[in-house]
Protein backbone atom coordinates (compact mmCIF):
# COMPACT_ATOMS: atom_id res chain seq x y z
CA UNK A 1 -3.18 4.02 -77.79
CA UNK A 2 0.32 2.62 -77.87
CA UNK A 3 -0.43 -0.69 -78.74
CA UNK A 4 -2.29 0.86 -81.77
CA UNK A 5 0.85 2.26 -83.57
CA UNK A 6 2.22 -0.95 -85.10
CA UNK A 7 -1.26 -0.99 -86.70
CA UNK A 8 -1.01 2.52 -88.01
CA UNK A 9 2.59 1.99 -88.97
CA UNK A 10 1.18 -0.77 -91.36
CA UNK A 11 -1.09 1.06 -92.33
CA UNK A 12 1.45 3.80 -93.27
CA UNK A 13 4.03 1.51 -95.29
CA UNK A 14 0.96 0.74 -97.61
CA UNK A 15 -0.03 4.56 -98.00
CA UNK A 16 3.68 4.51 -99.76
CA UNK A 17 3.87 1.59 -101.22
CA UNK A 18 0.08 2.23 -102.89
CA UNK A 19 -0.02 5.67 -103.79
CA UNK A 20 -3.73 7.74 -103.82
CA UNK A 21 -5.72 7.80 -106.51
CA UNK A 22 -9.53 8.00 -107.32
CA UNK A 23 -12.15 6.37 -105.24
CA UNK A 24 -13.89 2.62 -106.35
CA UNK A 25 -17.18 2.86 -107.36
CA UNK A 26 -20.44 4.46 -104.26
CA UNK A 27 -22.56 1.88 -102.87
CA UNK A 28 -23.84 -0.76 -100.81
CA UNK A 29 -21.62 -3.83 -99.49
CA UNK A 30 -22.05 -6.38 -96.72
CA UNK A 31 -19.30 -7.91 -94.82
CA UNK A 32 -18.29 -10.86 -92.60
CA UNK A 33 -15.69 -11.11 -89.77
CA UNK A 34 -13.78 -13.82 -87.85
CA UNK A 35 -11.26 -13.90 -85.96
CA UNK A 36 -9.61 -13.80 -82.27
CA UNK A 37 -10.06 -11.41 -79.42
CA UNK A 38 -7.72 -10.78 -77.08
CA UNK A 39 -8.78 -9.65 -73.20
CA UNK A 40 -6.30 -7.56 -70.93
CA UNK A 41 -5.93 -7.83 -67.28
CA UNK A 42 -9.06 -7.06 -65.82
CA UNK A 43 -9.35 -5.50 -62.03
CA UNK A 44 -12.29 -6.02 -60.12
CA UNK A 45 -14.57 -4.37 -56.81
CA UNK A 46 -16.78 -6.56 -55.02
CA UNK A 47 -19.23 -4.68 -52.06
CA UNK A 48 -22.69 -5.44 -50.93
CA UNK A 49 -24.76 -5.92 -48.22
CA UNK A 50 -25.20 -8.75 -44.84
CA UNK A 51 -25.09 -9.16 -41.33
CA UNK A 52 -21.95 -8.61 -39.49
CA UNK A 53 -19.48 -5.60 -38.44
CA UNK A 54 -17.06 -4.18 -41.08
CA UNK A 55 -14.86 -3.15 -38.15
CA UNK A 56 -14.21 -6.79 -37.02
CA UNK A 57 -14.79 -9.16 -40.29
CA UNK A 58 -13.48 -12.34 -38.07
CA UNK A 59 -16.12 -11.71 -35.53
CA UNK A 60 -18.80 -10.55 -38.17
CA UNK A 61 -20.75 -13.87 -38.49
CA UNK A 62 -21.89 -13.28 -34.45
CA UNK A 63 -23.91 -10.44 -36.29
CA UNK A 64 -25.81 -13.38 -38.23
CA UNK A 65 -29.21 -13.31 -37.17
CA UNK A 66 -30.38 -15.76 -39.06
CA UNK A 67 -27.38 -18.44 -37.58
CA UNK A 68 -27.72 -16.55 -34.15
CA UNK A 69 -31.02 -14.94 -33.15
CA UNK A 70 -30.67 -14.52 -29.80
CA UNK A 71 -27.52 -12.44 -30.63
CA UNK A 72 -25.38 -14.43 -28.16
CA UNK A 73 -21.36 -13.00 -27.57
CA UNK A 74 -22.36 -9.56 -29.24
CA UNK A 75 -21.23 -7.41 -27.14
CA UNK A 76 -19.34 -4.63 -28.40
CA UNK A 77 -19.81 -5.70 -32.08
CA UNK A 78 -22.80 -2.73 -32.67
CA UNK A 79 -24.56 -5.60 -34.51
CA UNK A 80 -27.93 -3.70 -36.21
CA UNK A 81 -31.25 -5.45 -37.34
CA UNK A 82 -30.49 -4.03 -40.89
CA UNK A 83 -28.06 -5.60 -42.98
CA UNK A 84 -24.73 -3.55 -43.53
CA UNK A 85 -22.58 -2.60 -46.41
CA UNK A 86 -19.43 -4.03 -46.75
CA UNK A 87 -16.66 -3.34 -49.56
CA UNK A 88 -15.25 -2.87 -51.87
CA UNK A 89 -12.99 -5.68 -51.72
CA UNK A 90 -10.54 -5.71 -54.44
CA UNK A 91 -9.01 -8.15 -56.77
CA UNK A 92 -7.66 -8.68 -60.62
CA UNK A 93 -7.89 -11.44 -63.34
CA UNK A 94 -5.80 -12.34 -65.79
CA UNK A 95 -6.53 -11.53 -69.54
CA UNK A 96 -8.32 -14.07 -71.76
CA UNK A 97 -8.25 -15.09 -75.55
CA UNK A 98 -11.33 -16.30 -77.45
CA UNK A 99 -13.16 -15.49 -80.80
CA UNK A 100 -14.71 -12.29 -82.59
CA UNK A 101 -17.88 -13.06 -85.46
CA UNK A 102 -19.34 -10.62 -87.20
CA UNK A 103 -21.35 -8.89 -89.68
CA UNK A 104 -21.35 -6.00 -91.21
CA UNK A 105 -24.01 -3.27 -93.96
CA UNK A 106 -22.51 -0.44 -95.23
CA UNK A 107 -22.23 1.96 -97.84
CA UNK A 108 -19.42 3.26 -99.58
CA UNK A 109 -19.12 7.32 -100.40
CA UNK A 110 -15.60 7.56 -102.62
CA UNK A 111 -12.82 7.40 -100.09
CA UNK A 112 -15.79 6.63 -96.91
CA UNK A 113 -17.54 4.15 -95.66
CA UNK A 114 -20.37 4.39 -93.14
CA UNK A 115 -21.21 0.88 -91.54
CA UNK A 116 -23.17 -1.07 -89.35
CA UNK A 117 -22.36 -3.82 -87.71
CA UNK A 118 -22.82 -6.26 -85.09
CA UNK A 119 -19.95 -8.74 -83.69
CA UNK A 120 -20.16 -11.44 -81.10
CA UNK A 121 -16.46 -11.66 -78.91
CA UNK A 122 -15.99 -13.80 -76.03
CA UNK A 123 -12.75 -14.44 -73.84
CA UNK A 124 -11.88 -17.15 -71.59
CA UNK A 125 -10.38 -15.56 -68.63
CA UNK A 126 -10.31 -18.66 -66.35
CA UNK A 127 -8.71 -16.89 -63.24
CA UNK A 128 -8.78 -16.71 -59.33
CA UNK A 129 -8.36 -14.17 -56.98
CA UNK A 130 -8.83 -13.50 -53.51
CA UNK A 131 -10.79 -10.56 -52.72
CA UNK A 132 -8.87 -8.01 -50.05
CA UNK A 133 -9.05 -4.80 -48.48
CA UNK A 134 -6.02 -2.45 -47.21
CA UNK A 135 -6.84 -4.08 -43.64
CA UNK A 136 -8.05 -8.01 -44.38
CA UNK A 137 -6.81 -10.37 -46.70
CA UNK A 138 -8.96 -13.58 -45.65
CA UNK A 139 -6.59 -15.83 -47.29
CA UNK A 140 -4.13 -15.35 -44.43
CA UNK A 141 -7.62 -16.20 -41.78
CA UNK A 142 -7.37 -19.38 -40.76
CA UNK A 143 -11.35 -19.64 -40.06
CA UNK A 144 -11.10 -20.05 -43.94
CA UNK A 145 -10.01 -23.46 -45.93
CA UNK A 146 -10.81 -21.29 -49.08
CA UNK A 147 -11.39 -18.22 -50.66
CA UNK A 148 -11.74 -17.44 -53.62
CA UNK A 149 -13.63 -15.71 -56.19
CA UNK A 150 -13.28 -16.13 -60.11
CA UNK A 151 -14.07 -14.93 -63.72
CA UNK A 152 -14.52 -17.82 -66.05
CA UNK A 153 -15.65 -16.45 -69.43
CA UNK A 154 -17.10 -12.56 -70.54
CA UNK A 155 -19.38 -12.97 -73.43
CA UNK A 156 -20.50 -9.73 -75.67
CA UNK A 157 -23.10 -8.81 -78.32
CA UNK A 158 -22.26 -5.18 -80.00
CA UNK A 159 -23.57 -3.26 -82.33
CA UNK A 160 -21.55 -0.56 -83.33
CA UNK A 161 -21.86 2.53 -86.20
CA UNK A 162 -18.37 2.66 -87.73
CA UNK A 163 -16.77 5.43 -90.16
CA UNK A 164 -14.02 4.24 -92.55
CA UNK A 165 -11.53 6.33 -94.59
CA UNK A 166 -9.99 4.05 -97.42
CA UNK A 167 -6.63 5.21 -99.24
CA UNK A 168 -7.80 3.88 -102.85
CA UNK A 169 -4.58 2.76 -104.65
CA UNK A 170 -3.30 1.40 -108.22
CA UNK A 171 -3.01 -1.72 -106.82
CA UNK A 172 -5.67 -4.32 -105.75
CA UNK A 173 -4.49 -2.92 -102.07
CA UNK A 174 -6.66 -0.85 -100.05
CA UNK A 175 -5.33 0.10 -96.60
CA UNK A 176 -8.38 2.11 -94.50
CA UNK A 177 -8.22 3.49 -90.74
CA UNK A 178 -11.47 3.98 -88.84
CA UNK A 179 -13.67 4.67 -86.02
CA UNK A 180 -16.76 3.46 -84.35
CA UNK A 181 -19.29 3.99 -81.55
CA UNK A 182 -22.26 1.86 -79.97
CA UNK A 183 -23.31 -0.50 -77.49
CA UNK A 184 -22.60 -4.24 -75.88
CA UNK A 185 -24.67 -6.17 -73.78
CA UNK A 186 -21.97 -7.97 -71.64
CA UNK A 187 -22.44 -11.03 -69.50
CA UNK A 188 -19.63 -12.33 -66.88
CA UNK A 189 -19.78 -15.59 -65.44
CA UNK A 190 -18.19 -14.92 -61.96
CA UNK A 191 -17.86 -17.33 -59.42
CA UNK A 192 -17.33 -17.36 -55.34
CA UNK A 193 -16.55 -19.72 -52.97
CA UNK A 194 -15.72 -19.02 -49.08
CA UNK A 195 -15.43 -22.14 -47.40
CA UNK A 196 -14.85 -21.94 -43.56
CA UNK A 197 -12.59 -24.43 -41.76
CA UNK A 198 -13.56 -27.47 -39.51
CA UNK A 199 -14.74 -27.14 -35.90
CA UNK A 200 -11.12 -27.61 -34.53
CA UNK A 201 -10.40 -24.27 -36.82
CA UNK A 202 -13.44 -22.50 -36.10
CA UNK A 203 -13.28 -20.07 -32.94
CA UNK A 204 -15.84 -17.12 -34.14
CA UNK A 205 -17.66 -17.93 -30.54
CA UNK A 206 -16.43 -18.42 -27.28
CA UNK A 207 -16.63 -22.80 -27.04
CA UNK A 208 -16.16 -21.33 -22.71
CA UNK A 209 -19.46 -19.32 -22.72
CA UNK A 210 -23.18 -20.60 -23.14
CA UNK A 211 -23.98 -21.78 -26.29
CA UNK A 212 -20.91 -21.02 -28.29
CA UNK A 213 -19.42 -24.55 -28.99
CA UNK A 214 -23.03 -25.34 -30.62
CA UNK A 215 -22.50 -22.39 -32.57
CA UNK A 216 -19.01 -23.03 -33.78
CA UNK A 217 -20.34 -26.59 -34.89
CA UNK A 218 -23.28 -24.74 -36.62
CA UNK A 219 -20.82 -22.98 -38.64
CA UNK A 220 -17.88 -25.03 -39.19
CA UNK A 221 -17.86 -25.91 -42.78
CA UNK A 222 -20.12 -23.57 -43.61
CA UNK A 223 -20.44 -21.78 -47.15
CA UNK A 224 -20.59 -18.99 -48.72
CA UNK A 225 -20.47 -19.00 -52.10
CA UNK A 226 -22.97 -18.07 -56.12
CA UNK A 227 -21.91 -18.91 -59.24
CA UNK A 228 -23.26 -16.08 -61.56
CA UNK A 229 -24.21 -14.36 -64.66
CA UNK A 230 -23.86 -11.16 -63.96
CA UNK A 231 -25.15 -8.72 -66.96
CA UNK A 232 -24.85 -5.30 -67.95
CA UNK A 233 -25.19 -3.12 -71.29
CA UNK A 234 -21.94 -0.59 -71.75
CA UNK A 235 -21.47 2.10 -74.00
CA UNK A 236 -18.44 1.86 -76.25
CA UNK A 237 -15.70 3.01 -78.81
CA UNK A 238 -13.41 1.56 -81.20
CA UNK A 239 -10.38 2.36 -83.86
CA UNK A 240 -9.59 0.33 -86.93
CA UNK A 241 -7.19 -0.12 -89.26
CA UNK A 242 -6.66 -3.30 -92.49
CA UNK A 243 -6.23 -3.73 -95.75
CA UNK A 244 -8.20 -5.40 -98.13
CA UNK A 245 -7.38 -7.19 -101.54
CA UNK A 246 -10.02 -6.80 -104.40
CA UNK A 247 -10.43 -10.49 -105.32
CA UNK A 248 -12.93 -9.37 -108.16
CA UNK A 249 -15.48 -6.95 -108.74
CA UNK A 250 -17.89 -7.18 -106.33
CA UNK A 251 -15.47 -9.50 -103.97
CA UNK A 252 -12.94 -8.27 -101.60
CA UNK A 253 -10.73 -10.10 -98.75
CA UNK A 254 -8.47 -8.89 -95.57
CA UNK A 255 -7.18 -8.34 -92.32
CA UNK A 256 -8.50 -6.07 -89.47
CA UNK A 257 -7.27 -4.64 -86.55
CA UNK A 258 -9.47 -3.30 -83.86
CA UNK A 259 -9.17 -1.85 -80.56
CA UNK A 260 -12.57 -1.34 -78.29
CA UNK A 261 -12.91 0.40 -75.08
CA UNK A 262 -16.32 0.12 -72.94
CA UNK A 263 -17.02 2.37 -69.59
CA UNK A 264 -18.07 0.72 -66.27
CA UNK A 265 -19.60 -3.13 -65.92
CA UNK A 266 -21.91 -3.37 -62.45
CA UNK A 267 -24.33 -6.44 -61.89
CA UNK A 268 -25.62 -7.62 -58.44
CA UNK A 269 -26.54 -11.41 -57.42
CA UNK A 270 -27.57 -12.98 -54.36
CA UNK A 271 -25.60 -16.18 -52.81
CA UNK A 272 -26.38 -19.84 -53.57
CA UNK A 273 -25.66 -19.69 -49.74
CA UNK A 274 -25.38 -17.51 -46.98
CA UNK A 275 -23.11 -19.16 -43.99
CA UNK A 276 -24.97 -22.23 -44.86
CA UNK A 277 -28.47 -20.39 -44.89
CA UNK A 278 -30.49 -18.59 -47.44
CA UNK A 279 -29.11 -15.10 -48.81
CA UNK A 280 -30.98 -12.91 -46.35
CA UNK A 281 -30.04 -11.11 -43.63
CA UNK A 282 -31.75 -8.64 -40.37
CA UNK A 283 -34.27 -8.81 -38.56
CA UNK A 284 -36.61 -9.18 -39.93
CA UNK A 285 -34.72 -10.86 -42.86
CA UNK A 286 -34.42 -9.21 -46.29
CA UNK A 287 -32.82 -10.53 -49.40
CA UNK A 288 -29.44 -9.37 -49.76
CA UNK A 289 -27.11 -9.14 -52.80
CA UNK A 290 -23.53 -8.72 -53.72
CA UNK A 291 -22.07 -6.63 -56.69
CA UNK A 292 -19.28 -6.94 -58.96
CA UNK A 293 -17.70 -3.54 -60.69
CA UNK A 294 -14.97 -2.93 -63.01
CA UNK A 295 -14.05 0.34 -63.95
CA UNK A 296 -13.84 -0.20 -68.06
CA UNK A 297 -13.55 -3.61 -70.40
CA UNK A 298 -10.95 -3.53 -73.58
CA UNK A 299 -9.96 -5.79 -75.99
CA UNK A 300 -7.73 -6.68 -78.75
CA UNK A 301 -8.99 -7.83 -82.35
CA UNK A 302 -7.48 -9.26 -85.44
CA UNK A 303 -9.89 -10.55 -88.16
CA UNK A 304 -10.22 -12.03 -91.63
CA UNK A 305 -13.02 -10.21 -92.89
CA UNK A 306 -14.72 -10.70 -96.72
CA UNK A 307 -16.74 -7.91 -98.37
CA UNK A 308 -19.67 -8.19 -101.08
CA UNK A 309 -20.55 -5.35 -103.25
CA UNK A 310 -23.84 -5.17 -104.46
């Protein structure tokens, strides 16, 4: 809520400069928005399910049924025929800036407004990260060329109900502070991409022991990787503050501030590919998925917005 103040501190300056006085006239208006969104920092989880041992992630890919199914240089690894959990790994993308749209029905009661409205935001994030845990950071493996897993854009349809209090002036000035509640159906495009090193690089099998150079060739370059969009619908609040100048009767123009806050994002995919294979795992082989979680998604708005009386 700190970022809010030099919102309500606006707000403020025009409750003194435009002193109360009797509301504008009850009923209906619609409204438009458009403007820019701005994205914070956003921090990510990443978990799911596949063949190979959490307690050694180098080794894991002996575990691989699928690229070893006569389970050759197991030993010791506990590798089961049904496909483990793995995770969370963590990482964190930078914030992103893109455009708010919207419209807006509501009705005006003297000094409040009750609204609906619906506004389409999206934010290009654009940003990398490695995922880690407190014991592996693959980025320091050198099995791996890359890793990496992204965020490109996060695109959102809400629909919010919104209560408005407007400080009615002498002036053509009305300064107003509200609050809202409702829904957004949020999709992330989320990338990943682990590709593993050459054969020179790769030494998950033993090249001394039976069979284990053909394996490390089977492997070498291999890929793991999905390019996603992942989809969920959140439950939401906002606060608002703007003015707005009464261009004529039934016209009015100005600025909005908004601040949103929506709980927990979860969506699940399965890989493009798996080590080079399909995205299943065991034995016998299931379909297995990955999930991406983030504890809440904000953002920033500041809007022109028009309003028609009727």
């Amino acid at each position: 809520m700190f970022y809010l103040r030099p919102t309500f501190v606006l707000v403020g300056m025009m409750l003194v400069i435009f002193p109360c006085q009797a509301s504008a006239a009850d009923g209906w208006y619609m409204g438009m928005d458009l403007g820019v969104a701005i994205s914070p920092d956003v921090d990510v989880e990443t978990g799911g399910l596949d063949d190979w041992t959490p307690s050694n992630p180098v080794l894991s890919p002996r575990c691989d049924v699928t690229l070893n199914p006569d389970r050759i240089q197991t030993e010791g690894l506990q590798c089961r025929d049904d496909p483990e959990p793995w995770g969370p790994m963590k990482e964190s993308f930078d914030g992103g800036l893109g455009i708010l749209a919207g419209v807006a029905l509501g009705y005006r009661m003297g000094n409040f407004r009750i609204e609906g409205e619906y506004f389409y935001r999206n934010a290009a994030h654009d940003d990398t990260d490695v995922p880690r845990t407190a014991d592996y950071d693959p980025s320091t493996d050198t099995q791996f060329a890359i890793v990496q897993d992204a965020v490109d854009d996060v695109l959102t349809h809400n629909f919010f109900a919104n209560l408005y209090y407007d400080f009615h002036s002498d002036s053509k000035f009305t300064p107003y502070l509200g609050i809202g509640v409702g829904l957004a159906s949020v999709v992330v495009e989320y990338r990943t991409l682990w590709h593993r090193n050459g054969i020179s690089q790769t030494k998950v099998f033993d090249n001394n022991l039976p069979g284990g150079r053909e394996l490390n060739e089977k492997l070498a370059g291999a890929l793991l990787r999905d390019r996603a969009k992942l989809s969920d619908v959140m439950f939401g609040y906002q606060a608002l503050a703007g003015v707005d100048y009464q261009v004529s009767d039934p016209v009015s123009i100005g600025l909005k501030f908004r601040w949103a806050d929506f709980g927990e994002f979860k969506d699940e995919s399965h890989y493009d590919s798996l080590r080079n294979h399909a995205s299943v795992a065991g034995n016998p082989p299931v379909p297995v998925t990955y999930y991406v979680r983030t504890d809440d998604i904000q953002f920033w708005g500041v809007s022109l917005n028009m309003k028609y009386a009727f």
